[in-house]
Protein backbone atom coordinates (compact mmCIF):
# COMPACT_ATOMS: atom_id res chain seq x y z
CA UNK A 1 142.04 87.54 -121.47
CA UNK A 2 141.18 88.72 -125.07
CA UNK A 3 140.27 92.26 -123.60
CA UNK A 4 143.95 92.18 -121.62
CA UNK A 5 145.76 91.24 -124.77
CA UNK A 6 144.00 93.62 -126.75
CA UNK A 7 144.72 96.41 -124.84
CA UNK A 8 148.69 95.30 -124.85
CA UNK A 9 148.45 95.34 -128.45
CA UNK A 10 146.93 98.66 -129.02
CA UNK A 11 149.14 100.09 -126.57
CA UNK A 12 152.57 98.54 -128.93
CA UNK A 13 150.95 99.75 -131.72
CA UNK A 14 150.02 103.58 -130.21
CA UNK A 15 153.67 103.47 -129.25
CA UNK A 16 155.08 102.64 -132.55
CA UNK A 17 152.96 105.02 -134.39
CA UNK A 18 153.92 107.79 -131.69
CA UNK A 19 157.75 106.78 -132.10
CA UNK A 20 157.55 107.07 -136.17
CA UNK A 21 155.58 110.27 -136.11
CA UNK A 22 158.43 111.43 -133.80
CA UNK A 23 161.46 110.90 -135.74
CA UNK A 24 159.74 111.87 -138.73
CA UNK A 25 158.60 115.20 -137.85
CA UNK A 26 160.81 116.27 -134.92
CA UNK A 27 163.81 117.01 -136.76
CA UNK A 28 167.22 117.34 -134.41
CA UNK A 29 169.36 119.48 -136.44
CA UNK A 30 168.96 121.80 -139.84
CA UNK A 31 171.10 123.41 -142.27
CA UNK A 32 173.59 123.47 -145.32
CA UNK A 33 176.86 121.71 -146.24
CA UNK A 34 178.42 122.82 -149.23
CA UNK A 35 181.11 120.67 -151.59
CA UNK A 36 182.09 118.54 -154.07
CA UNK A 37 179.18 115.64 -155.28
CA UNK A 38 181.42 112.93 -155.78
CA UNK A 39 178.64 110.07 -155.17
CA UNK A 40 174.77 109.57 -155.70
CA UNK A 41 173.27 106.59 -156.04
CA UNK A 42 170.13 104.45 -155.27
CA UNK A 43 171.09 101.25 -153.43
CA UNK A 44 170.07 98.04 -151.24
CA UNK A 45 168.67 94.74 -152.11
CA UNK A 46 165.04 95.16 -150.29
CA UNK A 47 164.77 98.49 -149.63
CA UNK A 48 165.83 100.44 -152.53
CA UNK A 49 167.42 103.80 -151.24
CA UNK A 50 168.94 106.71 -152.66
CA UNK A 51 172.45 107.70 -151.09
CA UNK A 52 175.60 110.31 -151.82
CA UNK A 53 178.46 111.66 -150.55
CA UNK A 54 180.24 114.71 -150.86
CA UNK A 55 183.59 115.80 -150.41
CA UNK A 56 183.80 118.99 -147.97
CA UNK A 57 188.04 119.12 -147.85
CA UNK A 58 191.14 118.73 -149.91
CA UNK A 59 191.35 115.24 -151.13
CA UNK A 60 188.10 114.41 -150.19
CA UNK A 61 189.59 114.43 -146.52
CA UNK A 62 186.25 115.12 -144.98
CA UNK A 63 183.20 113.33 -146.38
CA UNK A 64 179.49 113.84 -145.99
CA UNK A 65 177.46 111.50 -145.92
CA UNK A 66 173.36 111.99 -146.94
CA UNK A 67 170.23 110.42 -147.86
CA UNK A 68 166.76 111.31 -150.09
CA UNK A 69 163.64 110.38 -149.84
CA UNK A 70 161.69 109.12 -152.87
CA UNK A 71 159.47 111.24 -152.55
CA UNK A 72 162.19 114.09 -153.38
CA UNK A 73 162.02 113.76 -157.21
CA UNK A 74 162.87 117.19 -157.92
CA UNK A 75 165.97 116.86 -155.14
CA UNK A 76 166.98 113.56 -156.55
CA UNK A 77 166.59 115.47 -160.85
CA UNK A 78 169.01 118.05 -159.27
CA UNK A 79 171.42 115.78 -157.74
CA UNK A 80 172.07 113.07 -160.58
CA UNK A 81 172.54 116.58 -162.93
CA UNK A 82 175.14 118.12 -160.83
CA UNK A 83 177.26 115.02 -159.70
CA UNK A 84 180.77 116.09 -159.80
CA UNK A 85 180.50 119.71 -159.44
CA UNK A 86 180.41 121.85 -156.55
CA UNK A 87 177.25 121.88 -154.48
CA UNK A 88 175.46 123.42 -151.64
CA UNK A 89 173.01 121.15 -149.78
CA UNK A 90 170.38 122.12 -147.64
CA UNK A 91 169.51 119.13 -145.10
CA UNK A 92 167.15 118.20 -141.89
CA UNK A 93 169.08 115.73 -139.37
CA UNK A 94 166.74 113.21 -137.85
CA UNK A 95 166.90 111.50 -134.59
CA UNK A 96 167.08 108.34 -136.21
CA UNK A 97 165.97 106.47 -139.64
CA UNK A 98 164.56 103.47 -140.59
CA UNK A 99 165.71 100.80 -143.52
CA UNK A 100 163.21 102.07 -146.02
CA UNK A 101 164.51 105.68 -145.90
CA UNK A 102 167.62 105.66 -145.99
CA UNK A 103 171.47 104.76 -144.51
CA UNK A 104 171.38 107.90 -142.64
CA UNK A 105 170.09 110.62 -140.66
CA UNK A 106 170.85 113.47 -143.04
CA UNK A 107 167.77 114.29 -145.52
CA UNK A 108 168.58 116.32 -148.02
CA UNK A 109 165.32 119.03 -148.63
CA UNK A 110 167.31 121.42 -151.35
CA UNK A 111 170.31 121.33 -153.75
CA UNK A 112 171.88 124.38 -155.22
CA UNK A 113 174.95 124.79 -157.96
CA UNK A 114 177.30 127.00 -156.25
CA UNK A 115 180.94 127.55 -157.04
CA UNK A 116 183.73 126.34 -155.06
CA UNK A 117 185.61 128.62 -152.73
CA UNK A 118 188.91 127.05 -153.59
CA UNK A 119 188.76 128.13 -157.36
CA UNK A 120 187.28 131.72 -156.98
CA UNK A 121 187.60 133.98 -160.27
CA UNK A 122 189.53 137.25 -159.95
């Protein structure tokens, strides 16, 4: 009995471990959305996450919706310094995410200052 329930519990644990490793290093989609960085902030009342938003159309009619990791201190530096001006992000798109990373599946690896194609200098 001890040996049977073992087993059942190694095999729930193998499984979770496989699942995480998955998601975390199987990444579905990557690239770059560029626009405005109208929101970035680090919410949630257990799990303490950093989250932003930036506005891709005219009137903030199209919004994009990211996460960071903690562990992205350099990423995070960048965003809280650029809020409000045009940027161009550079993101990997999980499968899924769990409550201490974040409210979505968009990571965000890179952050560049760029300038906005609506307000080009001639």
């Amino acid at each position: 009995m001890k040996k049977t329930l073992f087993y059942i519990l190694g095999a729930i644990f193998f499984l979770f471990i496989s699942y995480f490793a998955f998601v975390y290093y199987v990444p579905y989609s990557e690239g770059t959305r560029s626009g405005e960085l109208i929101k970035f902030s680090r919410k949630g009342v257990i799990f303490k996450t950093w989250e932003g938003e930036i506005s891709q159309g005219i009137s903030g009619a199209q919004i994009f919706q990211f996460s960071v990791l903690d562990r992205d201190k350099d990423v995070i530096k960048k965003l809280q310094e650029n809020e409000g001006k045009y940027v161009k992000l550079t993101y990997v798109e999980r499968y899924a995410t769990f409550i201490f990373w974040g409210d979505t599946k968009y990571f965000i690896q890179n952050v560049e200052e760029t300038n906005s194609p609506h307000f080009r200098d001639r």
